[in-house]
Protein backbone atom coordinates (compact mmCIF):
# COMPACT_ATOMS: atom_id res chain seq x y z
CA UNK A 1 -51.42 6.50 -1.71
CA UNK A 2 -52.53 2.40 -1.98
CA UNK A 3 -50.11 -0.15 -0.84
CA UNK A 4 -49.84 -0.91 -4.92
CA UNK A 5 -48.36 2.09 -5.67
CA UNK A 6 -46.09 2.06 -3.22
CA UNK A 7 -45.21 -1.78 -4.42
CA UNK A 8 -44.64 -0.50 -7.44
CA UNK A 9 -42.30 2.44 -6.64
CA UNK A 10 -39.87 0.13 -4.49
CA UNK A 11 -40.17 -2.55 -7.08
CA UNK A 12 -38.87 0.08 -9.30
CA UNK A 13 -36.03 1.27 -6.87
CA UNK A 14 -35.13 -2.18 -6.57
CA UNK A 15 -35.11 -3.43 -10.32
CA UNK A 16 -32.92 0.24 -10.95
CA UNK A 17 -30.63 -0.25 -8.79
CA UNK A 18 -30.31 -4.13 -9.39
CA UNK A 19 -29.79 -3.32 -13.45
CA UNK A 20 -26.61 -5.48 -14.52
CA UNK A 21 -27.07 -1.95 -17.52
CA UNK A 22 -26.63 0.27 -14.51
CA UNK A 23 -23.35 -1.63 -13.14
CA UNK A 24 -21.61 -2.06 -16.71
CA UNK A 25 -22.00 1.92 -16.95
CA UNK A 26 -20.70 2.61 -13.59
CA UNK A 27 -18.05 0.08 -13.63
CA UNK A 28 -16.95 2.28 -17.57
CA UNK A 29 -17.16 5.68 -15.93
CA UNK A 30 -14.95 4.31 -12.69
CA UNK A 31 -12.47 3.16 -15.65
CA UNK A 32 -12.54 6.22 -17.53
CA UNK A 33 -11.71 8.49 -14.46
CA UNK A 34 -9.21 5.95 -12.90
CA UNK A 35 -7.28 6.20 -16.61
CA UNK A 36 -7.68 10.44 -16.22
CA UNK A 37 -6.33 10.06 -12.51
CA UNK A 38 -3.04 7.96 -13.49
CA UNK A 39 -2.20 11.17 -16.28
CA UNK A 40 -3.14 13.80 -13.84
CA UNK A 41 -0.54 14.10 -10.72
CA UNK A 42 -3.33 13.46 -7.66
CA UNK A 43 -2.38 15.39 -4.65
CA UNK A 44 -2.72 12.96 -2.16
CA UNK A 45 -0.61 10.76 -4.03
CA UNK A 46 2.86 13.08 -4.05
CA UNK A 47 4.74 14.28 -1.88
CA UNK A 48 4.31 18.54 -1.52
CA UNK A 49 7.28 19.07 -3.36
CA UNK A 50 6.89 16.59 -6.27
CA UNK A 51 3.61 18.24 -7.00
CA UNK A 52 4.51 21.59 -6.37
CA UNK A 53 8.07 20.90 -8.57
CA UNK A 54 5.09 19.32 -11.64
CA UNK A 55 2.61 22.61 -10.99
CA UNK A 56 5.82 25.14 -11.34
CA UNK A 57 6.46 22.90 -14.62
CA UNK A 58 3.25 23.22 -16.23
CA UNK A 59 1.49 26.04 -14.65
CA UNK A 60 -1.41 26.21 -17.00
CA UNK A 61 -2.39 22.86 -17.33
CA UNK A 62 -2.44 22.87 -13.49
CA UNK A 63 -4.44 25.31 -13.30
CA UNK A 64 -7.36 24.11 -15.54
CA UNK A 65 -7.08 20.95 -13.72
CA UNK A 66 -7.35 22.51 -10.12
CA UNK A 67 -10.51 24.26 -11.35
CA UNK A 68 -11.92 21.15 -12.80
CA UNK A 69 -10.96 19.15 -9.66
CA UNK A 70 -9.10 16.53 -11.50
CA UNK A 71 -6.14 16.86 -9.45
CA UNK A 72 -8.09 15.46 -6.55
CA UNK A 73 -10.22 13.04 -8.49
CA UNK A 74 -10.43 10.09 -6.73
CA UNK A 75 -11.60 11.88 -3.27
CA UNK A 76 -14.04 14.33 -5.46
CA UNK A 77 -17.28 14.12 -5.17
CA UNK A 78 -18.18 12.48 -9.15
CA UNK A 79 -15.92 9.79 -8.32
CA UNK A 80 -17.09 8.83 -4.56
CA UNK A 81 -20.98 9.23 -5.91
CA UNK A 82 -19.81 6.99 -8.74
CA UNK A 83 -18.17 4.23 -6.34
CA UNK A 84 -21.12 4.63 -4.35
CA UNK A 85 -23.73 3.79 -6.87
CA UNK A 86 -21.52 0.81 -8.08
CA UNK A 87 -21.79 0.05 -4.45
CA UNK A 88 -24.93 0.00 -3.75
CA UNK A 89 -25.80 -1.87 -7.11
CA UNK A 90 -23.64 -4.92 -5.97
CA UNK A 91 -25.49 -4.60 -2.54
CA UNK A 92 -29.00 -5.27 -3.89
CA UNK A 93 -27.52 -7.52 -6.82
CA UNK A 94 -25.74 -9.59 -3.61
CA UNK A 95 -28.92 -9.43 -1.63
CA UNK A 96 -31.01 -11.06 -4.47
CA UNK A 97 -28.65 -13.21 -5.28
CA UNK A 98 -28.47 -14.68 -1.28
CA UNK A 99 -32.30 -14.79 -1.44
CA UNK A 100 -32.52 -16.67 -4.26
CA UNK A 101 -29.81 -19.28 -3.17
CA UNK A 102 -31.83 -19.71 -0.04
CA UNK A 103 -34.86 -20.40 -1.74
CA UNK A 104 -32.86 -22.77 -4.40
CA UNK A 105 -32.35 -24.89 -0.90
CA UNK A 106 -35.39 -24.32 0.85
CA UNK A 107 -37.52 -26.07 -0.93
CA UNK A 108 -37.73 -29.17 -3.52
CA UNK A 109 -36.66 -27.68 -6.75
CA UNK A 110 -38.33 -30.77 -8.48
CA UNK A 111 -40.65 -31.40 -11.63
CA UNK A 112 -42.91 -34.50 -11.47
CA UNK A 113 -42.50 -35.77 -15.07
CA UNK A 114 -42.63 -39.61 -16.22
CA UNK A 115 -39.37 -39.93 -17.35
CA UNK A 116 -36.28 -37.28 -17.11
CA UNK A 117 -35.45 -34.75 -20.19
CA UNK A 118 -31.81 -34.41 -21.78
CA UNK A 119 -30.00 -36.87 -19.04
CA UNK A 120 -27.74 -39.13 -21.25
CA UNK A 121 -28.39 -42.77 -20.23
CA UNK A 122 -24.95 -44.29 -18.50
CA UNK A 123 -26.39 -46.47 -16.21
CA UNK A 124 -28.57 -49.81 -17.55
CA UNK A 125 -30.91 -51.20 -14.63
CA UNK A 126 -33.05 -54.21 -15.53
CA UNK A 127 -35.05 -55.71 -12.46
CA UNK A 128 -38.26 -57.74 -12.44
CA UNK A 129 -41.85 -56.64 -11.44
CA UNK A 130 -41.05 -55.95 -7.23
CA UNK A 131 -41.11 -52.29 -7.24
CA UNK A 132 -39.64 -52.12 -3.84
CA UNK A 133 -36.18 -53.94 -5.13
CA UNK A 134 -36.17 -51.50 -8.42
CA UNK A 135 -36.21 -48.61 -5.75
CA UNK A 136 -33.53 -49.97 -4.21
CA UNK A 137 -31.31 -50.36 -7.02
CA UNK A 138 -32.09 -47.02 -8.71
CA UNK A 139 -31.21 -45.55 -5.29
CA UNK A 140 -27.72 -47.48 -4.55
CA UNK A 141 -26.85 -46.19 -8.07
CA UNK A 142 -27.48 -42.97 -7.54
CA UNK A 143 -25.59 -42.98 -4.25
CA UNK A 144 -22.59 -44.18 -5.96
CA UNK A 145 -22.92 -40.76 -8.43
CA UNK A 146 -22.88 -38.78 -5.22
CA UNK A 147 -26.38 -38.08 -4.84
CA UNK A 148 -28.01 -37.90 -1.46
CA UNK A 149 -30.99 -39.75 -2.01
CA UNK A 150 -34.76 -40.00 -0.04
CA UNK A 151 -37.74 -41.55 -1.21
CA UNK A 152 -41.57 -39.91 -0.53
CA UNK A 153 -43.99 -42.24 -1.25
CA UNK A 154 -43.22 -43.53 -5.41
CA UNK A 155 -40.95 -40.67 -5.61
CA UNK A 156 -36.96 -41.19 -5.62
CA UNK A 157 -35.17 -37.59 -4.96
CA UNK A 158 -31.39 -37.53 -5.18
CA UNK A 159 -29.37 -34.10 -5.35
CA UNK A 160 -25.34 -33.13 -4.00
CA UNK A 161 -23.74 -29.87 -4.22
CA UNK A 162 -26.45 -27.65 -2.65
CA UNK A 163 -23.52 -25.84 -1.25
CA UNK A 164 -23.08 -24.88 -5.05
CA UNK A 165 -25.90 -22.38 -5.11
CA UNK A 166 -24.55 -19.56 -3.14
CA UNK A 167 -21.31 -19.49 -5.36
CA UNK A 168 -22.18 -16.54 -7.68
CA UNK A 169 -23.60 -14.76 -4.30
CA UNK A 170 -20.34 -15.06 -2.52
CA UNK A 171 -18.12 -13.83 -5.51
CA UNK A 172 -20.59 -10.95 -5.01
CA UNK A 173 -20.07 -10.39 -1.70
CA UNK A 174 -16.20 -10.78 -1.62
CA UNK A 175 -16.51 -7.77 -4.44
CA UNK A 176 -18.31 -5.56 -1.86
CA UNK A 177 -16.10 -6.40 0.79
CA UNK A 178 -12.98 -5.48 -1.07
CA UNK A 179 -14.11 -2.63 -2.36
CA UNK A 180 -15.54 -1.88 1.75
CA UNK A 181 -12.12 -2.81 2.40
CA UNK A 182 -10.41 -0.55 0.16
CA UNK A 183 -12.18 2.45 1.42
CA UNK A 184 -11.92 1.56 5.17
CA UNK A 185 -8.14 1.47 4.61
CA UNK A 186 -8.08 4.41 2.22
CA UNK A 187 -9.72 7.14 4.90
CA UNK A 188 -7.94 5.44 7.91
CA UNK A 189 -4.44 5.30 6.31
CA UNK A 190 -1.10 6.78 7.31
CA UNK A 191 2.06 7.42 5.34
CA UNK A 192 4.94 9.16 5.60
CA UNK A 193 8.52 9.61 5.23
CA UNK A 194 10.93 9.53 8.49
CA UNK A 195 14.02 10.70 8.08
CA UNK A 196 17.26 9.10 10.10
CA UNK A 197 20.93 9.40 10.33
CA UNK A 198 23.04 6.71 11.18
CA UNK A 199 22.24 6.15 15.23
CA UNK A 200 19.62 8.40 15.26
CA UNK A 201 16.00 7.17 17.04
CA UNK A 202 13.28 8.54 16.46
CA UNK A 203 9.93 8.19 17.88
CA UNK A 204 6.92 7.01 15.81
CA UNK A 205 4.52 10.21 16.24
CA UNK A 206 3.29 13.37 13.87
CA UNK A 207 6.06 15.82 14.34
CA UNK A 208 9.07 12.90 13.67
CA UNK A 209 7.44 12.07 9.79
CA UNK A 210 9.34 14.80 6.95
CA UNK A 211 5.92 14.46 5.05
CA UNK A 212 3.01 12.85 6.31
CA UNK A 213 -0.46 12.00 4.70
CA UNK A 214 -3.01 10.80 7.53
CA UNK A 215 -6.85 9.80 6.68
CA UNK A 216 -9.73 11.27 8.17
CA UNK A 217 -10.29 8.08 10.26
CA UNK A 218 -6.60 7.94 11.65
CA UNK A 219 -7.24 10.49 13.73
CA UNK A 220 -2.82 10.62 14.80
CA UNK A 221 -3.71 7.22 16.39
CA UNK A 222 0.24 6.91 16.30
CA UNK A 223 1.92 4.38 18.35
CA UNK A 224 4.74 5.96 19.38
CA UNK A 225 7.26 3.40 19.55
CA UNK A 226 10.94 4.51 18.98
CA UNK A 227 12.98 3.94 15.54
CA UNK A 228 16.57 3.08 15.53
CA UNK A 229 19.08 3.46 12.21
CA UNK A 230 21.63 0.91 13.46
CA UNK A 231 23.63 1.25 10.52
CA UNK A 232 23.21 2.04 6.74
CA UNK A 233 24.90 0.50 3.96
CA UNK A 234 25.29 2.16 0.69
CA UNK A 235 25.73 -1.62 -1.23
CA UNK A 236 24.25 -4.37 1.19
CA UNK A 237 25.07 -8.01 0.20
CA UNK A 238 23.23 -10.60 1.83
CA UNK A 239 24.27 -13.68 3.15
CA UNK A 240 24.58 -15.14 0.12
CA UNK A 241 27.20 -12.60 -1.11
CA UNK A 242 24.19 -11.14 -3.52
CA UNK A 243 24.08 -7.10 -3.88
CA UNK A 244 21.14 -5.67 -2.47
CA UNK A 245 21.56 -2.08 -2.91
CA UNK A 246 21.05 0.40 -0.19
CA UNK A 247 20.04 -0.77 2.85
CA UNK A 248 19.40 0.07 6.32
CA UNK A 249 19.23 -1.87 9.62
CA UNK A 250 15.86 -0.62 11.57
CA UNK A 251 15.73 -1.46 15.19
CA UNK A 252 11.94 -1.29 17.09
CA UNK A 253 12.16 -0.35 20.45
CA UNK A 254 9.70 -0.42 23.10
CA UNK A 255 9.76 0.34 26.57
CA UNK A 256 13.84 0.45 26.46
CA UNK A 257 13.94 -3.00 24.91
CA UNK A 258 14.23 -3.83 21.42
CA UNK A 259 11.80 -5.66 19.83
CA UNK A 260 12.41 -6.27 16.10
CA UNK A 261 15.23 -5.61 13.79
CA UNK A 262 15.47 -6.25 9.89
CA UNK A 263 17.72 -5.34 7.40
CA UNK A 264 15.51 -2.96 4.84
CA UNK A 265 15.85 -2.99 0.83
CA UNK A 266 14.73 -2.95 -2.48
CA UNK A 267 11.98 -5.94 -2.54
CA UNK A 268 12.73 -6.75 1.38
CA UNK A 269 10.01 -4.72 3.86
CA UNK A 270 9.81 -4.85 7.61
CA UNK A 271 6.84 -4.52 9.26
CA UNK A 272 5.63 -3.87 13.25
CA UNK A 273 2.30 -3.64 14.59
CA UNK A 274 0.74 -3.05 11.19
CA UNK A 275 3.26 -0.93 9.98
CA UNK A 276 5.11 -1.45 7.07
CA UNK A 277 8.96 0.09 6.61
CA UNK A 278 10.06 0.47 2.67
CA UNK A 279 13.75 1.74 1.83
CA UNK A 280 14.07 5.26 0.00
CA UNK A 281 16.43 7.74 -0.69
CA UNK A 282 19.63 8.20 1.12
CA UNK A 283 22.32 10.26 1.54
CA UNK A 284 25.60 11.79 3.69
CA UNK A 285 25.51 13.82 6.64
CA UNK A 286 28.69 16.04 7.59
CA UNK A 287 29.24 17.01 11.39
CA UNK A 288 29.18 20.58 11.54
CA UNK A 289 30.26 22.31 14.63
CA UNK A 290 30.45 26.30 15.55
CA UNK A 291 32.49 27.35 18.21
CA UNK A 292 33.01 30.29 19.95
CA UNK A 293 36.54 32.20 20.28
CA UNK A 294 36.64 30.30 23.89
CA UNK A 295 36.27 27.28 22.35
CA UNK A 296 32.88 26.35 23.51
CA UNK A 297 30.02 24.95 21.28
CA UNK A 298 27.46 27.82 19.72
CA UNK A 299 25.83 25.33 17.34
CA UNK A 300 26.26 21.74 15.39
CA UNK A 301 24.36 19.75 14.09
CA UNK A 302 24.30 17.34 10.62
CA UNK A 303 23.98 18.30 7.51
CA UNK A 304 22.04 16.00 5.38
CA UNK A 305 23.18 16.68 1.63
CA UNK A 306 21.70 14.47 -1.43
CA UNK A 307 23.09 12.76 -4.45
CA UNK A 308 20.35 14.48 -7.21
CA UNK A 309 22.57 13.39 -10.29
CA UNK A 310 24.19 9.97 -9.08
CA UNK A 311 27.60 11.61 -9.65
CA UNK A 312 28.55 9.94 -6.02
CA UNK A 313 28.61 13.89 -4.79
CA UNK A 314 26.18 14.79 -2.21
CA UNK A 315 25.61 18.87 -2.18
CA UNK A 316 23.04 20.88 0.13
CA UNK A 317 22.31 24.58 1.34
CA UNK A 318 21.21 25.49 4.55
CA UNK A 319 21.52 28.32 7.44
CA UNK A 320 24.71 28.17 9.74
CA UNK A 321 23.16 28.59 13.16
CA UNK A 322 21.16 31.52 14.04
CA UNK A 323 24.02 33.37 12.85
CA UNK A 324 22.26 34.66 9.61
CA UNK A 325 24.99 33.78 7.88
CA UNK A 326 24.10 30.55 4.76
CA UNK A 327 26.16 28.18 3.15
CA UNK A 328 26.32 25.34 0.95
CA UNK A 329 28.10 22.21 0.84
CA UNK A 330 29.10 19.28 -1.83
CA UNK A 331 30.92 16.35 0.04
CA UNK A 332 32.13 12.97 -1.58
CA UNK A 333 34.13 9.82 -0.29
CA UNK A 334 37.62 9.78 -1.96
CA UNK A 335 40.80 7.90 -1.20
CA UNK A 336 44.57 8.13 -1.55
CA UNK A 337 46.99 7.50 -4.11
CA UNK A 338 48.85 4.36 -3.83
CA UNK A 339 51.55 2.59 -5.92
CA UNK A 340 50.68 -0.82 -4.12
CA UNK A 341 47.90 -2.94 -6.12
CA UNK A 342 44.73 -3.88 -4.06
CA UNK A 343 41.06 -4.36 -4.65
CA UNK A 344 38.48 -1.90 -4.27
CA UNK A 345 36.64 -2.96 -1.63
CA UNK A 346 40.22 -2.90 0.51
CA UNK A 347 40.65 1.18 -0.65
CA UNK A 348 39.83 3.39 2.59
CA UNK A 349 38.14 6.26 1.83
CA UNK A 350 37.93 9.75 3.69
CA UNK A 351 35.95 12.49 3.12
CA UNK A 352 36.00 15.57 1.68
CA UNK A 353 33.69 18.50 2.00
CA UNK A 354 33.96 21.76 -0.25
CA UNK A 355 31.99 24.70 1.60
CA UNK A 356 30.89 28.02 0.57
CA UNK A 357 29.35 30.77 2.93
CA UNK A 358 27.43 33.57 2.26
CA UNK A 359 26.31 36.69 4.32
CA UNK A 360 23.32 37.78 2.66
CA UNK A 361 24.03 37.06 -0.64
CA UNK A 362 27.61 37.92 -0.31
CA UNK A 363 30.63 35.16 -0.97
CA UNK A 364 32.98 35.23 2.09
CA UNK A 365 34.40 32.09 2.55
CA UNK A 366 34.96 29.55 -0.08
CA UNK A 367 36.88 26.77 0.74
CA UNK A 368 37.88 22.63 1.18
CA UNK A 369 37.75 21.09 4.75
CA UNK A 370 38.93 17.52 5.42
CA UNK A 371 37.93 15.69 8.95
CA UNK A 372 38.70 17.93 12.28
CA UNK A 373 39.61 20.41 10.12
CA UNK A 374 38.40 23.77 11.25
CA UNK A 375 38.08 27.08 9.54
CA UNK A 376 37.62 31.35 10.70
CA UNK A 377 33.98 32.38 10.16
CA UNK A 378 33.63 36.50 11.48
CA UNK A 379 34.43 36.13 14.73
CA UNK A 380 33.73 32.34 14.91
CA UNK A 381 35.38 28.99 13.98
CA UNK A 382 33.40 26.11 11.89
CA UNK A 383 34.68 22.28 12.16
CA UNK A 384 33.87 19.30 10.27
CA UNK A 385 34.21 16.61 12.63
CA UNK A 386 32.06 13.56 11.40
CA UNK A 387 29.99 12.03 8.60
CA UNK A 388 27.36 9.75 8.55
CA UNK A 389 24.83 7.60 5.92
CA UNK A 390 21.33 9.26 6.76
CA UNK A 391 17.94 7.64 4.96
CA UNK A 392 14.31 7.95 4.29
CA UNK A 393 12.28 5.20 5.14
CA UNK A 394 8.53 5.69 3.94
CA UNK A 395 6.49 4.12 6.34
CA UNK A 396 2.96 2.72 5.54
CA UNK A 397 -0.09 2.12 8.39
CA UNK A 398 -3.02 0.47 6.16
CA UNK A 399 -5.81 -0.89 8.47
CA UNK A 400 -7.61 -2.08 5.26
CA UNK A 401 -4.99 -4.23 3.92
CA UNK A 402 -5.70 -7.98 5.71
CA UNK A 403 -8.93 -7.06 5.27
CA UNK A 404 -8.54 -7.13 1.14
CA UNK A 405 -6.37 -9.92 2.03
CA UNK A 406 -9.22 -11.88 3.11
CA UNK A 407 -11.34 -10.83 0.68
CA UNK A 408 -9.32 -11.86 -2.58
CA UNK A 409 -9.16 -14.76 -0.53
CA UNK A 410 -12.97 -15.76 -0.07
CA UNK A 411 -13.44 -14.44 -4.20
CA UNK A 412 -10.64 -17.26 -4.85
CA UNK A 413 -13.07 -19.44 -2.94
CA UNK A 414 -16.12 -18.35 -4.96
CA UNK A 415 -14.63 -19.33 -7.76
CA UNK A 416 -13.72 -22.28 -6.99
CA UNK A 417 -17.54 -23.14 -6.23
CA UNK A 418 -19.08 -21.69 -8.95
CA UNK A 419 -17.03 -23.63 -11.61
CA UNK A 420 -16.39 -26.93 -9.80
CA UNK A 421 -19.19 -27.48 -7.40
CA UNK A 422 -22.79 -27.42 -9.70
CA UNK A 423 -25.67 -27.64 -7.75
């Protein structure tokens, strides 16, 4: 095959994958399938349950979607070949771009004419015959404009703003390294919910995260520092006297000292190391303790229960030791009748707990236990001894993020070259 042809064939590579037609389509179809992914629930996107909860809801429209792949469109393979191509166009489009901005300042991009075509006289310079003091002028003049100015032989040059000509290049480039960005962070991402009560600490590592979504690229690089819950506060006012909202108190600990603590809540993150801490759900968490006829401890543990319909009741199920026995639980904070008048936030409340237990299906102890009280289960005796806040806190590790950072930083920059400094 000649060297012509192959000229020809990379000159046609180059031209396809250069075509502004080529990235208009792309950049439609990325649209069109980003619109489809925001209707269809993505699985990497929810949490287990919340899909699982939207697939038992709509079972057939789940299923054509699973067999069409849309419910993991934006890691399928259309949508990464589509990003990809978009890629790559901006690549070569960048690359041609950059060489033609180096050539633009390279060499003289000058015409030798006799006079100089639609430039708008402002400047009036009458001299006499010396052509050396006519120079001179024309040149000081110039200079004044901004120019930078040299002379070769009866030539005057004068230019500014070179700088100007690798503007549309570097909005270019600040596109591909966002969108670099954006993947980078995408496959080497962690998130997560960890789930705390009231003093509990927890270690930052797999087995500590409720539900956990790691990239490809994170490989469980986890740091393993230890999470505190200090405290939780079911209506946090700041220092201001403002309501917040739930909030929680995070302490970082490292090495047996702490490091950091914040006050997390709606609109107010903490971050460590990279990692970023967002408030989420919350709920109580009754002390539940099973003795044996001797009094000594068989189990215990606490209970988290959750508020699902804001009534201010928190109910839960769950297995009573290894006893095969189940029950269920709805506690709330209530308070005592007084004839005295005070405010509400001066009213102490206690808890209550109502608790049911079953033995395999079977109803055999349905009753209401107040703190320390304690209650007959077969041959064994159940206390409530304690209640705590407990909270999710979803935490975020996204390597990519600075990284866009920077880049919507440097496109802010290309703008501001391409439309105020003209070459």
């Amino acid at each position: 095959m000649s060297p012509e042809v192959h000229f020809n064939a990379g000159k046609k590579v180059s031209n396809f994958f250069k075509s502004r037609k080529l990235a208009m389509v792309l950049i439609f179809l990325i649209i069109v399938f980003s619109i489809i992914g925001t209707y269809i629930p993505q699985k990497s996107q929810l949490k287990p349950y919340v899909y699982n909860t939207w697939r038992n809801n709509h079972p057939a429209q789940a299923e054509v979607f699973e067999k069409l792949g849309l419910t993991n469109l934006f890691s399928s393979f259309i949508f990464i070949s589509l990003a990809s191509l978009l890629f790559i166009n901006l690549l070569f489009c960048t690359t041609n771009m950059f060489s033609t901005a180096i050539r633009r300042l390279s060499k003289k991009q000058f015409q030798r004419k006799a006079y100089i075509s639609g430039l708008e006289n402002s400047t009036l310079i009458k001299i006499g015959k010396e052509t050396g003091q006519a120079n001179s002028l024309i040149s000081s003049v110039l200079r004044s404009c901004g120019y930078k100015v040299y002379q070769e032989e009866n030539c005057i040059f004068a230019e500014k703003n070179r700088i100007g000509a690798f503007g549309t290049p570097l909005l270019h480039a600040c596109i591909l390294l966002i969108i670099a960005a954006s993947v980078y962070g995408s496959i080497s991402r962690m998130e997560g919910d960890m789930r705390l009560i009231e003093g509990q600490t927890l270690s930052e590592e797999h087995g500590n995260y409720m539900y956990i979504n790691e990239g490809p690229f994170f490989n469980e690089n986890h740091q393993r520092f230890d999470i505190n819950l200090e405290k939780f506060y079911p209506d946090y006012k700041d220092e201001t006297g403002t309501s917040r909202g739930p909030a929680g108190k995070l302490a970082i600990i490292e090495n047996g000292q702490n490091v950091k603590t914040d006050i997390v809540y709606s609109n107010h993150l903490m971050t460590y190391k990279g990692y970023t801490f967002l408030g989420n759900v919350y709920g109580m968490a009754p002390l539940l303790i099973l003795r044996n006829p001797d009094g000594t401890i068989y189990s215990g543990s606490y209970i988290t229960a959750s508020d699902t319909d804001n009534s201010g009741r928190y109910v839960t199920y769950f297995q009573l030791g290894d006893t095969g026995l189940d029950g269920g639980l709805m506690v709330y904070m209530t308070a005592n009748l007084t004839s005295e008048k005070i405010s509400e936030p001066e009213v102490e409340q206690t808890p209550i707990l109502f608790l049911k237990v079953f033995d395999k299906g079977k109803e055999i102890y349905n009753g209401t236990l107040r703190l320390n009280d304690t209650v007959k289960i077969s041959d064994k005796y159940l206390g409530f001894y304690d209640i705590k806040y407990w909270s999710n806190f979803y935490v975020v590790k996204d390597n990519g993020t600075l990284l866009v950072y920077a880049g919507i930083g440097l496109l802010t920059l290309s703008l501001a070259i391409s439309f105020f400094i003209i070459p």
